[in-house]
C-alpha atoms as a PDB file:
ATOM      1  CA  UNK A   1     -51.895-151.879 107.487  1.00  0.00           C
ATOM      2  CA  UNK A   2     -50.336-154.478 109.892  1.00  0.00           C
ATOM      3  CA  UNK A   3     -46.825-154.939 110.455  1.00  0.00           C
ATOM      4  CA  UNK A   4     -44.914-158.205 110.225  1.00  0.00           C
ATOM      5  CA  UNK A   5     -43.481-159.398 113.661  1.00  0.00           C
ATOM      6  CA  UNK A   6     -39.663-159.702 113.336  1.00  0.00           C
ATOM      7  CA  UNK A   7     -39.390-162.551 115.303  1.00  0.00           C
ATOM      8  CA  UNK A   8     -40.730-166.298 114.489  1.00  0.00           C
ATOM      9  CA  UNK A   9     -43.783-167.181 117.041  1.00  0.00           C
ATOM     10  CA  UNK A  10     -43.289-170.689 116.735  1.00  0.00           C
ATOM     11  CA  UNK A  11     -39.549-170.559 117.474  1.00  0.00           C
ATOM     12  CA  UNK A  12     -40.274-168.387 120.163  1.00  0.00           C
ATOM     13  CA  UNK A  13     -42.808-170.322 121.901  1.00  0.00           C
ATOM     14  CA  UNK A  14     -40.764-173.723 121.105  1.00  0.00           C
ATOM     15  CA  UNK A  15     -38.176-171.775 122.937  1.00  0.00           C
ATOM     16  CA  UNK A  16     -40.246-170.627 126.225  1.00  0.00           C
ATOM     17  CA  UNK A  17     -41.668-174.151 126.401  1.00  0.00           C
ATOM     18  CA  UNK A  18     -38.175-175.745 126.590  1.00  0.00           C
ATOM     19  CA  UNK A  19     -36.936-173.176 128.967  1.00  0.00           C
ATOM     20  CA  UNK A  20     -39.971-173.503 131.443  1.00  0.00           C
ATOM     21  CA  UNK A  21     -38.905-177.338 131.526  1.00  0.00           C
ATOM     22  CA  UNK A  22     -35.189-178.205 131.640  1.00  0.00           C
ATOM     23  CA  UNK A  23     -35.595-180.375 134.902  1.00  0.00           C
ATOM     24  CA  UNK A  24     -37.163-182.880 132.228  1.00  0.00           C
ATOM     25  CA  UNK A  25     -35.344-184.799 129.579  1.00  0.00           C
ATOM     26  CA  UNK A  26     -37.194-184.141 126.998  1.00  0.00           C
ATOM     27  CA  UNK A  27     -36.459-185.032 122.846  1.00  0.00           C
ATOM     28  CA  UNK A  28     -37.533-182.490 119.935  1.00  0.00           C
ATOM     29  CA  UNK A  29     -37.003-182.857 116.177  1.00  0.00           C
ATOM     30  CA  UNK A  30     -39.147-179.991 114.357  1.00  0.00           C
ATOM     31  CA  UNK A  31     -38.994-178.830 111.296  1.00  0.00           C
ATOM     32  CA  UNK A  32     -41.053-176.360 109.515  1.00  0.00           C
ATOM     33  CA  UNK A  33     -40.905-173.002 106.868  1.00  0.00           C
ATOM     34  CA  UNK A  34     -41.785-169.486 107.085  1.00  0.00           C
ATOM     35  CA  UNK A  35     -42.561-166.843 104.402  1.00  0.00           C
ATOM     36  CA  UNK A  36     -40.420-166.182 101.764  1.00  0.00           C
ATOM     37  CA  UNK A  37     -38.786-170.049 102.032  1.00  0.00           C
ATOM     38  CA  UNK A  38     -37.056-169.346 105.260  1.00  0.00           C
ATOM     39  CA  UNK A  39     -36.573-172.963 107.062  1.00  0.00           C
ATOM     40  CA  UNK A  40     -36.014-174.067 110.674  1.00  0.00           C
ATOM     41  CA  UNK A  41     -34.735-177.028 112.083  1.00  0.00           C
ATOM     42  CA  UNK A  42     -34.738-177.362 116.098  1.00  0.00           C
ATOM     43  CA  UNK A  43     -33.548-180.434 117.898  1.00  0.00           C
ATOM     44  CA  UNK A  44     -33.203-181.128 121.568  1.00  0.00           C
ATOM     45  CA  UNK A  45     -31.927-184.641 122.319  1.00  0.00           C
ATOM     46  CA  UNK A  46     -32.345-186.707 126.249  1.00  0.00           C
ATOM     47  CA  UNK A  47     -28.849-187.105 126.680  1.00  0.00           C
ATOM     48  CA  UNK A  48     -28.362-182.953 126.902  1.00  0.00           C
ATOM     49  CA  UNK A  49     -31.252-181.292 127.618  1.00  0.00           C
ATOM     50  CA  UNK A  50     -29.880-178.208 127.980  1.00  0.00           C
ATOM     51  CA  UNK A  51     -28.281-177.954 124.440  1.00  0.00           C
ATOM     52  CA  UNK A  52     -30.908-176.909 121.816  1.00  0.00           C
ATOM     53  CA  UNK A  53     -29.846-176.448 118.388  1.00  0.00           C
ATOM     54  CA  UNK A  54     -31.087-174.408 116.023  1.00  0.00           C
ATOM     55  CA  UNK A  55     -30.730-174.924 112.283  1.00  0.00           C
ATOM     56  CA  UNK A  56     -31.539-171.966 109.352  1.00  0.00           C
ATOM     57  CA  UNK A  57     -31.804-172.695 106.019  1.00  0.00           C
ATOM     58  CA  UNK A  58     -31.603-169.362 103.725  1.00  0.00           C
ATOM     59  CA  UNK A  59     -33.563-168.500 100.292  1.00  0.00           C
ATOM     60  CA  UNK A  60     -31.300-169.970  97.320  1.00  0.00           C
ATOM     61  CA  UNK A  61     -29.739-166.258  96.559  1.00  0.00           C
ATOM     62  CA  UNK A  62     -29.182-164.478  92.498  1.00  0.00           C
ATOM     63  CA  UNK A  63     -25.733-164.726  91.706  1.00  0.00           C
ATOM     64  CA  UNK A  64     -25.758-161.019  91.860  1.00  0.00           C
ATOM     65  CA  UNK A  65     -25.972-160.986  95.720  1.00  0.00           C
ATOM     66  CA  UNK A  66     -22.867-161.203  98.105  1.00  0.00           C
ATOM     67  CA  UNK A  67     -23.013-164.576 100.284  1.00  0.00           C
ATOM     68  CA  UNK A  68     -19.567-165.856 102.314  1.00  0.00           C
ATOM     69  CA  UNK A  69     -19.151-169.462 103.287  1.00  0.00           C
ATOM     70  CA  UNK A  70     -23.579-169.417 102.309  1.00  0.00           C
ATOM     71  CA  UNK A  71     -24.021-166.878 104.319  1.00  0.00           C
ATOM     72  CA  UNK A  72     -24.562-163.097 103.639  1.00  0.00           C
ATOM     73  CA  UNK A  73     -22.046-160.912 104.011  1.00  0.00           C
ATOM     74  CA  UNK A  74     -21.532-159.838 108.042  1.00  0.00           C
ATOM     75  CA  UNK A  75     -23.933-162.652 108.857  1.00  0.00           C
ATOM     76  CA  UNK A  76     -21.383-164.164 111.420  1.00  0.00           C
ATOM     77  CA  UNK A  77     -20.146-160.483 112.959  1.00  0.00           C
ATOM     78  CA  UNK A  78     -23.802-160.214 113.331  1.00  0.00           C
ATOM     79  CA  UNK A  79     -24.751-163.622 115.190  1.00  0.00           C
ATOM     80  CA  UNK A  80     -21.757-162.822 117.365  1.00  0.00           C
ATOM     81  CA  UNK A  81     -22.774-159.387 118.466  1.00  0.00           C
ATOM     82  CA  UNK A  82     -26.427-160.292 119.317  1.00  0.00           C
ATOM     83  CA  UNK A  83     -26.401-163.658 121.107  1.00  0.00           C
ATOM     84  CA  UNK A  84     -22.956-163.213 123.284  1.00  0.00           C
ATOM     85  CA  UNK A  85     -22.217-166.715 124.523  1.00  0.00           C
ATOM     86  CA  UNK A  86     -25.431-168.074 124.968  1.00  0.00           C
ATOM     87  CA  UNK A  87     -24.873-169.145 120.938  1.00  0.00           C
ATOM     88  CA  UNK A  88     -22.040-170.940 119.401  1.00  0.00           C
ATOM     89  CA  UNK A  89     -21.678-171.610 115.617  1.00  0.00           C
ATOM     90  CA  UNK A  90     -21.566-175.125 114.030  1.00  0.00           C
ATOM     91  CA  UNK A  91     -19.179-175.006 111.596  1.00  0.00           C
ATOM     92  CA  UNK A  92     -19.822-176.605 109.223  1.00  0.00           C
ATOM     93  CA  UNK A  93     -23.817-176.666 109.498  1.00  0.00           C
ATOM     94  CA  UNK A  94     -26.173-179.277 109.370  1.00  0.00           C
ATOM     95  CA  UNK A  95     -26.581-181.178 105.889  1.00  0.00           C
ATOM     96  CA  UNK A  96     -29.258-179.244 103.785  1.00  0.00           C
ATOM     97  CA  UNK A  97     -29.104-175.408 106.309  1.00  0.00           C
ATOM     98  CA  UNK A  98     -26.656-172.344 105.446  1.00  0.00           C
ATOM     99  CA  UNK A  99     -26.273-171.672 109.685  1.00  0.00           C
ATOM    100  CA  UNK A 100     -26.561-174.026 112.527  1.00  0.00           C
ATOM    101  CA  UNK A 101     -26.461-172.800 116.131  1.00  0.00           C
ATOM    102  CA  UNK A 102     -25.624-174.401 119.442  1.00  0.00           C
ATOM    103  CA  UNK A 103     -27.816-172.538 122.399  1.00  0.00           C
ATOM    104  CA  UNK A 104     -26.788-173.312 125.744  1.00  0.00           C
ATOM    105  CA  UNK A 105     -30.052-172.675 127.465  1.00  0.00           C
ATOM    106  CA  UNK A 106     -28.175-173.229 131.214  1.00  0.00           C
ATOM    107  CA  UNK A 107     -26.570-169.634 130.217  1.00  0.00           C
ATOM    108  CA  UNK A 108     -29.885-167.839 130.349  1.00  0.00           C
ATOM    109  CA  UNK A 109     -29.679-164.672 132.508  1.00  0.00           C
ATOM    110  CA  UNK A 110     -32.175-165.481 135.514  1.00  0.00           C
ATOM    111  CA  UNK A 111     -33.830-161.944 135.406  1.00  0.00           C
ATOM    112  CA  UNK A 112     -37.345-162.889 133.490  1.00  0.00           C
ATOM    113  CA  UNK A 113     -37.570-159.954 131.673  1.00  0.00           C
ATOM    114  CA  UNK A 114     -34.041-160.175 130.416  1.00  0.00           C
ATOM    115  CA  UNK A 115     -34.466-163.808 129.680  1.00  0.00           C
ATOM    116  CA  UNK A 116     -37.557-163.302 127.792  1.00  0.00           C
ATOM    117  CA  UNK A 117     -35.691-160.460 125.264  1.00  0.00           C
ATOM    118  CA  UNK A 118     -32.593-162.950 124.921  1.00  0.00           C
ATOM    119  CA  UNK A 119     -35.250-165.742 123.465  1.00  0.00           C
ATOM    120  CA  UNK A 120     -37.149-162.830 121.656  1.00  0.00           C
ATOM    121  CA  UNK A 121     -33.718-162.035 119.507  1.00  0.00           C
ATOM    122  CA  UNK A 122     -32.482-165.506 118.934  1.00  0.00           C
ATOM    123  CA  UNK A 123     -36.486-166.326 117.507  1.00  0.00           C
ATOM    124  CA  UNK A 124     -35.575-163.639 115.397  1.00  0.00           C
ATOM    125  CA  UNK A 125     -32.311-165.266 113.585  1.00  0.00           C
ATOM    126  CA  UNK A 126     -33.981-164.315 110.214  1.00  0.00           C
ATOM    127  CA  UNK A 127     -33.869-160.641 110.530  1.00  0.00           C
ATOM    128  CA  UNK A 128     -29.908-160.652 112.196  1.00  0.00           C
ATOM    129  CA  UNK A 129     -28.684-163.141 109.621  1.00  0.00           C
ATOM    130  CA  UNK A 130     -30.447-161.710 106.313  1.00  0.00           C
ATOM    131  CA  UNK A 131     -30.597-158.116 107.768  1.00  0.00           C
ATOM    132  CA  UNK A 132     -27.115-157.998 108.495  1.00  0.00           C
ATOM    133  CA  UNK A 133     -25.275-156.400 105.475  1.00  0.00           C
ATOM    134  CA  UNK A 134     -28.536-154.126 104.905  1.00  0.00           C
ATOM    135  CA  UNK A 135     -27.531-152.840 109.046  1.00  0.00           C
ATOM    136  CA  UNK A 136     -23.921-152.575 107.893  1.00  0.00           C
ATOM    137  CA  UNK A 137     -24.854-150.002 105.016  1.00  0.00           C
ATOM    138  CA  UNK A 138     -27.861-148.417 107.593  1.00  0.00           C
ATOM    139  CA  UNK A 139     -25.183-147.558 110.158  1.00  0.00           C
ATOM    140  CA  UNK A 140     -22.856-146.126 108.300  1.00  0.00           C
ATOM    141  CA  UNK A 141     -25.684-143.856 106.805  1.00  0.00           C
ATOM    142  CA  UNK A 142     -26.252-143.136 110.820  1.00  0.00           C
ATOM    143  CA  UNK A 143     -22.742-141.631 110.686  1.00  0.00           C
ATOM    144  CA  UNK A 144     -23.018-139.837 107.007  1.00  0.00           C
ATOM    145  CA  UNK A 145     -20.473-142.304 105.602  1.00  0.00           C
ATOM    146  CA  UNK A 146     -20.253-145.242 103.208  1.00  0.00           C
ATOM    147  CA  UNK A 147     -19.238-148.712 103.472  1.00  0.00           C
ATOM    148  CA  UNK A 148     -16.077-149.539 102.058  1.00  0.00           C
ATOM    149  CA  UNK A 149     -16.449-153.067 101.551  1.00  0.00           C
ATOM    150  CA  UNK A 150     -19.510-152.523  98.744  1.00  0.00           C
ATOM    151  CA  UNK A 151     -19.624-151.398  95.403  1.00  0.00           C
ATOM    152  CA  UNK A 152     -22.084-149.141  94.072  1.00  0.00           C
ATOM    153  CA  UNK A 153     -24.961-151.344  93.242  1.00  0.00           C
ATOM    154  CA  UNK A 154     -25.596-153.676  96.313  1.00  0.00           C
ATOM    155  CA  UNK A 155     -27.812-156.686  95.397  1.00  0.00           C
ATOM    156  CA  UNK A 156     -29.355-158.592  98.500  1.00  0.00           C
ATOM    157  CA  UNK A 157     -31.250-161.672  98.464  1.00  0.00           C
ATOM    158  CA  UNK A 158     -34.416-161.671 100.121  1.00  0.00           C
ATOM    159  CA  UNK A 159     -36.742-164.192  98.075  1.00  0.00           C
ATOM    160  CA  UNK A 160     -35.616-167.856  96.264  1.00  0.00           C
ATOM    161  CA  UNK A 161     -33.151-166.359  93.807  1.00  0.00           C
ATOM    162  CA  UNK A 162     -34.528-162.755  93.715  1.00  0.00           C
ATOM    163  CA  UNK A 163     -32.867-159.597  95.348  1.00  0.00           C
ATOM    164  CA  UNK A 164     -33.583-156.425  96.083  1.00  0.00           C
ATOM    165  CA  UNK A 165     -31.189-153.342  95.495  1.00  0.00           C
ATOM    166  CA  UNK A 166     -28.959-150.178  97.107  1.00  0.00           C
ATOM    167  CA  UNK A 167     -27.425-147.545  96.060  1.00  0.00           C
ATOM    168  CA  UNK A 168     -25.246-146.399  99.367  1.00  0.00           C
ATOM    169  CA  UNK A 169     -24.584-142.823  99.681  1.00  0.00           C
ATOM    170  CA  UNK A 170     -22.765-140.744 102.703  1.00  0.00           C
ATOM    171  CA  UNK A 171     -26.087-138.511 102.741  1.00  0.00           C
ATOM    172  CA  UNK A 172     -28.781-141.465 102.029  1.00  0.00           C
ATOM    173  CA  UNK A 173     -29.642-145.001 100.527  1.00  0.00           C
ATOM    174  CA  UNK A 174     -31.625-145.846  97.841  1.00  0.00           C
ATOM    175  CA  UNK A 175     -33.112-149.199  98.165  1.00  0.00           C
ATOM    176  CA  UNK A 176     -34.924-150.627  94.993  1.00  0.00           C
ATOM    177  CA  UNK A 177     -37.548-153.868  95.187  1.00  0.00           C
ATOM    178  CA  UNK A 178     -38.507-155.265  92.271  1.00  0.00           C
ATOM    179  CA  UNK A 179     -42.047-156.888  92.724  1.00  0.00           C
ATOM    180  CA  UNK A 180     -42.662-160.369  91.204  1.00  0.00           C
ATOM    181  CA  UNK A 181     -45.380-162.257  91.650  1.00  0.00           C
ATOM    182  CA  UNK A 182     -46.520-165.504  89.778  1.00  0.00           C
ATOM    183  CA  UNK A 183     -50.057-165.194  90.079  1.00  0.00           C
ATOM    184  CA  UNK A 184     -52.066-163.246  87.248  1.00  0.00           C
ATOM    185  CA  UNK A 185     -54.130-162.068  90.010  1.00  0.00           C
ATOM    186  CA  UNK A 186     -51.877-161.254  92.731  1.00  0.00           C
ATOM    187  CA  UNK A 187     -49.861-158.804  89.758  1.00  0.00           C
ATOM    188  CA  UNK A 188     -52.905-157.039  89.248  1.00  0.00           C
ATOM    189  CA  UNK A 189     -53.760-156.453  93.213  1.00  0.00           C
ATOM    190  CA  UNK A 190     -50.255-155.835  93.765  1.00  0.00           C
ATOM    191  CA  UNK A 191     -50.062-152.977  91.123  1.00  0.00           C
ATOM    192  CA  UNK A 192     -52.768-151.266  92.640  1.00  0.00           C
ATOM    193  CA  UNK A 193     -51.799-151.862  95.933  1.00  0.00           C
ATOM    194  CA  UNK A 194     -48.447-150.073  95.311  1.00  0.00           C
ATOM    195  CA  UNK A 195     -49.867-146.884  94.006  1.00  0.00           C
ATOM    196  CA  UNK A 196     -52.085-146.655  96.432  1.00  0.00           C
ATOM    197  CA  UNK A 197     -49.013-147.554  99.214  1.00  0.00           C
ATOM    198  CA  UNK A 198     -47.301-144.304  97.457  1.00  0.00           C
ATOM    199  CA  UNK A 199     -50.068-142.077  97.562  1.00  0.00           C
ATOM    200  CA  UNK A 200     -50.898-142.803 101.072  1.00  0.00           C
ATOM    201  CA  UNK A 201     -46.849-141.201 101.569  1.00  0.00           C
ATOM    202  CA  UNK A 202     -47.981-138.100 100.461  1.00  0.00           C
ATOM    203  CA  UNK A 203     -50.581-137.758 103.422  1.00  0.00           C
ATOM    204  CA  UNK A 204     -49.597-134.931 106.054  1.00  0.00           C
ATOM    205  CA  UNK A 205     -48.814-137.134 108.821  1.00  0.00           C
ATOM    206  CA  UNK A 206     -46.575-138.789 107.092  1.00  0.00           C
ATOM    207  CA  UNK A 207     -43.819-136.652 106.500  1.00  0.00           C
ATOM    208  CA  UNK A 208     -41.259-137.669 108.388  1.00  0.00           C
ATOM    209  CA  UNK A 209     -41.318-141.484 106.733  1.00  0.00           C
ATOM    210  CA  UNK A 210     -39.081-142.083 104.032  1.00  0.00           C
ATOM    211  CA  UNK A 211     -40.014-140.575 100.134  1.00  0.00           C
ATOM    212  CA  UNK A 212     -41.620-143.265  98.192  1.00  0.00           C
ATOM    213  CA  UNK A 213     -41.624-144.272  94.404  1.00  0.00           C
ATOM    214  CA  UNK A 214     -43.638-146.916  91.635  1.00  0.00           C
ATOM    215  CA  UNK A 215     -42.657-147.177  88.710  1.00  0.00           C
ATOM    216  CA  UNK A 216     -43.362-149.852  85.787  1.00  0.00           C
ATOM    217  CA  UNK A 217     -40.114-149.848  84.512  1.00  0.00           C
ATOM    218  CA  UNK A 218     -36.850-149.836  85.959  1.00  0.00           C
ATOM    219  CA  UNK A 219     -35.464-146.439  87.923  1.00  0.00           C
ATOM    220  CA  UNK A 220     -32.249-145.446  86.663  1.00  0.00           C
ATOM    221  CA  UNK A 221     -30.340-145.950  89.846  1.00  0.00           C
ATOM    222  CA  UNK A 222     -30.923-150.181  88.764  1.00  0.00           C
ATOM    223  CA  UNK A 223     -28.338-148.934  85.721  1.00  0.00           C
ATOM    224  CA  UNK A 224     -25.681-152.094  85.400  1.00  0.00           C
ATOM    225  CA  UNK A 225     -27.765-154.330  87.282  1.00  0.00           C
ATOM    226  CA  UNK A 226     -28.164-158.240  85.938  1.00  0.00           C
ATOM    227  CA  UNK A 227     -31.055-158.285  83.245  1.00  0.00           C
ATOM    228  CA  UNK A 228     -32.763-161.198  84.881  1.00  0.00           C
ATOM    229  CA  UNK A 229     -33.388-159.293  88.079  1.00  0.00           C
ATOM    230  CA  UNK A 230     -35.005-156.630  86.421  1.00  0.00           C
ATOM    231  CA  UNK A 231     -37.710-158.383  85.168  1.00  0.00           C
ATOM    232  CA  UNK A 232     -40.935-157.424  87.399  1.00  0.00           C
ATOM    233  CA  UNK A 233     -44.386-157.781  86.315  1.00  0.00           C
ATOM    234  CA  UNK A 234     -45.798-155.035  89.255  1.00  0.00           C
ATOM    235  CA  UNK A 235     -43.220-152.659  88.923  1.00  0.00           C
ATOM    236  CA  UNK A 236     -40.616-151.578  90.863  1.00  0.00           C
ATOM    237  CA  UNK A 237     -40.762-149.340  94.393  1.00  0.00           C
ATOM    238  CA  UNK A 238     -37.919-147.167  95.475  1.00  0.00           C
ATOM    239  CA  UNK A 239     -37.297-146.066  99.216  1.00  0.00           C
ATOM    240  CA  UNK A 240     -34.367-143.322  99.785  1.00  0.00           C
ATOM    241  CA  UNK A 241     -33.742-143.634 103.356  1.00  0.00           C
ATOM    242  CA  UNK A 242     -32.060-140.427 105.042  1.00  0.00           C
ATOM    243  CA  UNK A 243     -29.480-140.664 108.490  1.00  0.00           C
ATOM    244  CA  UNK A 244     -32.983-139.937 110.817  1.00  0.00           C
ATOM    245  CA  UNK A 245     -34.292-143.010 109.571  1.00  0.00           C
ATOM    246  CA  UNK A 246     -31.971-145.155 111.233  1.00  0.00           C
ATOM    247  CA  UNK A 247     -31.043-143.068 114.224  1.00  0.00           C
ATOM    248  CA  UNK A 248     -30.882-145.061 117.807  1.00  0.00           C
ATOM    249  CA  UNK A 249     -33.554-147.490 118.301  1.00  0.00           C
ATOM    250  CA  UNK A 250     -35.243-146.252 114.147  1.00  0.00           C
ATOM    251  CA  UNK A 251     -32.341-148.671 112.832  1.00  0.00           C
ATOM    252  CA  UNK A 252     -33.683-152.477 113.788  1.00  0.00           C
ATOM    253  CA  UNK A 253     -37.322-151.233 112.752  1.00  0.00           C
ATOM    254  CA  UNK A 254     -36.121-149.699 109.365  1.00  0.00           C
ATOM    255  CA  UNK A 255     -33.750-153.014 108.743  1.00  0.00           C
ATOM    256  CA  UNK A 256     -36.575-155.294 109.767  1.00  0.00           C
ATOM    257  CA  UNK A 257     -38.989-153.437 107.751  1.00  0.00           C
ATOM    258  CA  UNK A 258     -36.920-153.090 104.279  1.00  0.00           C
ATOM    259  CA  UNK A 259     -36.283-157.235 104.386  1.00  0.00           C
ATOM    260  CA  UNK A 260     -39.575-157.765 104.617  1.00  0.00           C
ATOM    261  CA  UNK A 261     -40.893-155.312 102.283  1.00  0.00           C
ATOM    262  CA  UNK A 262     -42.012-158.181 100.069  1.00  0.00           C
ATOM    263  CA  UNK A 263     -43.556-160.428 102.466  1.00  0.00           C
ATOM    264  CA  UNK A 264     -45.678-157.201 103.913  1.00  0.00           C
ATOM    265  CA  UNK A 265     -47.088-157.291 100.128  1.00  0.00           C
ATOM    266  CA  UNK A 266     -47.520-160.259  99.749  1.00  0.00           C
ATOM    267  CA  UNK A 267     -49.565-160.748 103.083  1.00  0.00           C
ATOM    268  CA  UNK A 268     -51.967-157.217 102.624  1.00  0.00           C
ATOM    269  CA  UNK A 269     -52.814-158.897  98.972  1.00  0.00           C
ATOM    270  CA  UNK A 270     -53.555-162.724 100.287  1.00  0.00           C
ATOM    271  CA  UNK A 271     -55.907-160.370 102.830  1.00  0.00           C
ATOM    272  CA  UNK A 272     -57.435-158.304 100.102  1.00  0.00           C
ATOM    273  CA  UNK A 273     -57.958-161.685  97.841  1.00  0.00           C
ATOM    274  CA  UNK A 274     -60.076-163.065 101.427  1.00  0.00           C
ATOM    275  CA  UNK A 275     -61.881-160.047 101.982  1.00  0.00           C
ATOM    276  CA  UNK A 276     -63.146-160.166  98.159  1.00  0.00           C
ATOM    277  CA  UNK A 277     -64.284-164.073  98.452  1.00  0.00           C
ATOM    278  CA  UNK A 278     -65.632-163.383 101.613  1.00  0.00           C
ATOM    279  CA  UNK A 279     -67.809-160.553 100.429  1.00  0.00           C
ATOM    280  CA  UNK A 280     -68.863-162.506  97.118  1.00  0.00           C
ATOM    281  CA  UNK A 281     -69.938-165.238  98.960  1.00  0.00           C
ATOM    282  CA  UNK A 282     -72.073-163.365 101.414  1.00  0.00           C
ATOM    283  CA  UNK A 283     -73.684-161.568  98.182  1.00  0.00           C
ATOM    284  CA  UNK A 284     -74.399-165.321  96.572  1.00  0.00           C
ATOM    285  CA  UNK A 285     -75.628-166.028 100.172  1.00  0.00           C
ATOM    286  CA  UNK A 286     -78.331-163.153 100.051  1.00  0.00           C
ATOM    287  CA  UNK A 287     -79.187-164.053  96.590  1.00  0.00           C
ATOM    288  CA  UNK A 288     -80.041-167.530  97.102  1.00  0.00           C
ATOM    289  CA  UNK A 289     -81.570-166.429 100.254  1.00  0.00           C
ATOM    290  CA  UNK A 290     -83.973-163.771  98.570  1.00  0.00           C
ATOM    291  CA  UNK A 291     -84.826-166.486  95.777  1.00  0.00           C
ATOM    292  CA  UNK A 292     -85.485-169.176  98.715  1.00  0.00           C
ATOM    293  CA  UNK A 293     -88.239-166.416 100.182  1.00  0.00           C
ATOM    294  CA  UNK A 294     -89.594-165.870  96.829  1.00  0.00           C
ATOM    295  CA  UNK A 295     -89.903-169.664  95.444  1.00  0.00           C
ATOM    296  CA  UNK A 296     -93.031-170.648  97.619  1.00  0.00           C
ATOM    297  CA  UNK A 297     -95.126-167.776  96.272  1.00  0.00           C
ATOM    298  CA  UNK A 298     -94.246-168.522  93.170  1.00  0.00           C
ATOM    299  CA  UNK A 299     -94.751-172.100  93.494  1.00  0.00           C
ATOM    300  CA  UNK A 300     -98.255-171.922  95.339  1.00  0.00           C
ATOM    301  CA  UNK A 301    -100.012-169.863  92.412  1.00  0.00           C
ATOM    302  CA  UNK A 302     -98.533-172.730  89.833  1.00  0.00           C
ATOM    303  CA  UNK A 303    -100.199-174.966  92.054  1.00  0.00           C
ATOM    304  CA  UNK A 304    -103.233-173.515  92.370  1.00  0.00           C
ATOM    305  CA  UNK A 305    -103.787-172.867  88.675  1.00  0.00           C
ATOM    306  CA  UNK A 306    -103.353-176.483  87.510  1.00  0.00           C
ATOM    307  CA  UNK A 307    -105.127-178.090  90.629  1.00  0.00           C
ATOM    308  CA  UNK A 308    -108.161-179.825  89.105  1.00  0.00           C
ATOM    309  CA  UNK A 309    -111.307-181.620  91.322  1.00  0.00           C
ATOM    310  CA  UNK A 310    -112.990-185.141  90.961  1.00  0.00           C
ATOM    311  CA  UNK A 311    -116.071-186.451  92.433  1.00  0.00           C
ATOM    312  CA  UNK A 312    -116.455-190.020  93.040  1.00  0.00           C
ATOM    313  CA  UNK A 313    -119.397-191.176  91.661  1.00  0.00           C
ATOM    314  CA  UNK A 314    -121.203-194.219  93.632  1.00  0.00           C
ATOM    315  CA  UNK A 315    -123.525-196.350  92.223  1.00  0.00           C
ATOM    316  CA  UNK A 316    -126.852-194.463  92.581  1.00  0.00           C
ATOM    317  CA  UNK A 317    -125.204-191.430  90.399  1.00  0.00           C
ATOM    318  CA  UNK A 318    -124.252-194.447  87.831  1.00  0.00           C
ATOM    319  CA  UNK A 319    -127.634-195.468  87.352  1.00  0.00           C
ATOM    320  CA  UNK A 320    -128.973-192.431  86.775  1.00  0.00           C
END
């Protein structure tokens, strides 16, 4: 299996490349979109070449989910917390984004390796912005208690207008995902995919990762949630994460990992659909091939049947 990487490469590398030339006035306007409709903006203009800001447009969230000011709840507390005052937020944002950030790249700590982790995080704005009310539940897990600020049955968004679901406990969290997928294809792959992903939990080295459930209808711990979100044609997979899953340094991978849990699907399937094509077409391939080696026997023996031989007569045979 291969692991999403939290951060966004092209952000990242837009972000070394500026930083290895600030003694140039340079202009950028890009725009672009990541999986799961997550979309940048970054513009750097002559007259400050040291300001670069960053714009983030969000997924269009359910009404079920909690979003402040367009922004998930702790979003801001989040920002604040991880960036320092390299960052500032634009308030309000940029026409058509939920967050716009001012960097101030003349603020970078000169130690490389330092540097290098600062532009790391702020390339990965997705995971601290949609991640952040999923870490505020995961940390009070860490410490055996439970938010007070949610109810019972957390929605959060993660895909255009579809959310994923917890159940926050002092002594774990459930987390719920239902799987949707618009392809007749993709459903199919993904249902397999899933039971196979919960089998391979039960393998002995294993153990220690969180217990893992499919199910083709909805668990009971979905009770009271919206009907529309709990319509899923692949089923629905539940993840009860326990206090030493989120220990230390175990809390960014398990927040990074559960917001993504989607995407990861969706990326293993869009590999298994290549694999299949690929190996179809190298079949057809050896077909043709072993039809090309067999089509001039075949065609030599026709030829050879059906050749017929004429003698020219000349005029002495004629007058005979």
């Amino acid at each position: 299996m291969i692991l999403l990487q939290s951060h966004s490469r092209f952000l990242l590398q837009t972000l070394l490349n500026r930083v290895q030339s600030l003694d140039r006035a340079v202009e950028l306007d890009y725009h672009w979109v990541e999986f799961d409709d997550i979309r940048y903006h970054v513009q750097v203009s002559m007259k400050n070449p040291h300001i670069l800001l960053l714009s983030v447009s969000l997924p269009t969230p359910p009404p079920e989910t909690i979003f402040f000011g367009g922004l998930p709840f702790g979003a801001i507390e989040a920002i604040k917390a991880a960036y320092g005052v390299i960052v500032q937020i634009l308030d309000p944002p940029r026409d058509g984004f939920n967050l716009t950030l001012k960097l101030n790249l003349s603020k970078l700590p000169s130690d490389e390796d330092y540097k290098h982790s600062l532009l790391v995080k702020v390339a990965s704005i997705r995971e601290v912005v949609l991640g952040a009310p999923l870490r505020v539940i995961l940390k009070h897990l860490a410490s055996r208690t439970v938010a007070p600020d949610f109810d019972r049955l957390v929605a959060l968004v993660h895909r255009p207008e579809e959310s994923f679901f917890l159940v926050p406990k002092a002594d774990k969290v459930t987390v719920v995902f239902p799987m949707r997928f618009k392809d007749s294809i993709d459903t199919m792959l993904a249902t397999s995919f899933l039971q196979e992903f919960v089998e391979a939990r039960r393998t002995a080295g294993l153990n220690n990762a969180p217990p893992c459930l499919w199910s083709p209808s909805p668990p009971m711990e979905l009770k009271g949630a919206p009907e529309n979100a709990l319509s899923a044609n692949a089923g629905f997979v539940t993840f009860v994460i326990f206090p030493r899953h989120v220990e230390a340094k175990k809390l960014d991978r398990t927040v990074w990992n559960l917001s993504t849990f989607h995407a990861y699907v969706n990326y293993h399937i869009k590999c298994s659909e290549g694999f299949m094509h690929t190996r179809m077409r190298r079949r057809v391939e050896s077909l043709i091939q072993a039809l090309d080696r067999a089509k001039p026997d075949s065609e030599k023996s026709k030829k050879t049947a059906n050749v017929r031989s004429f003698k020219r007569l000349s005029l002495k045979d004629n007058s005979r």
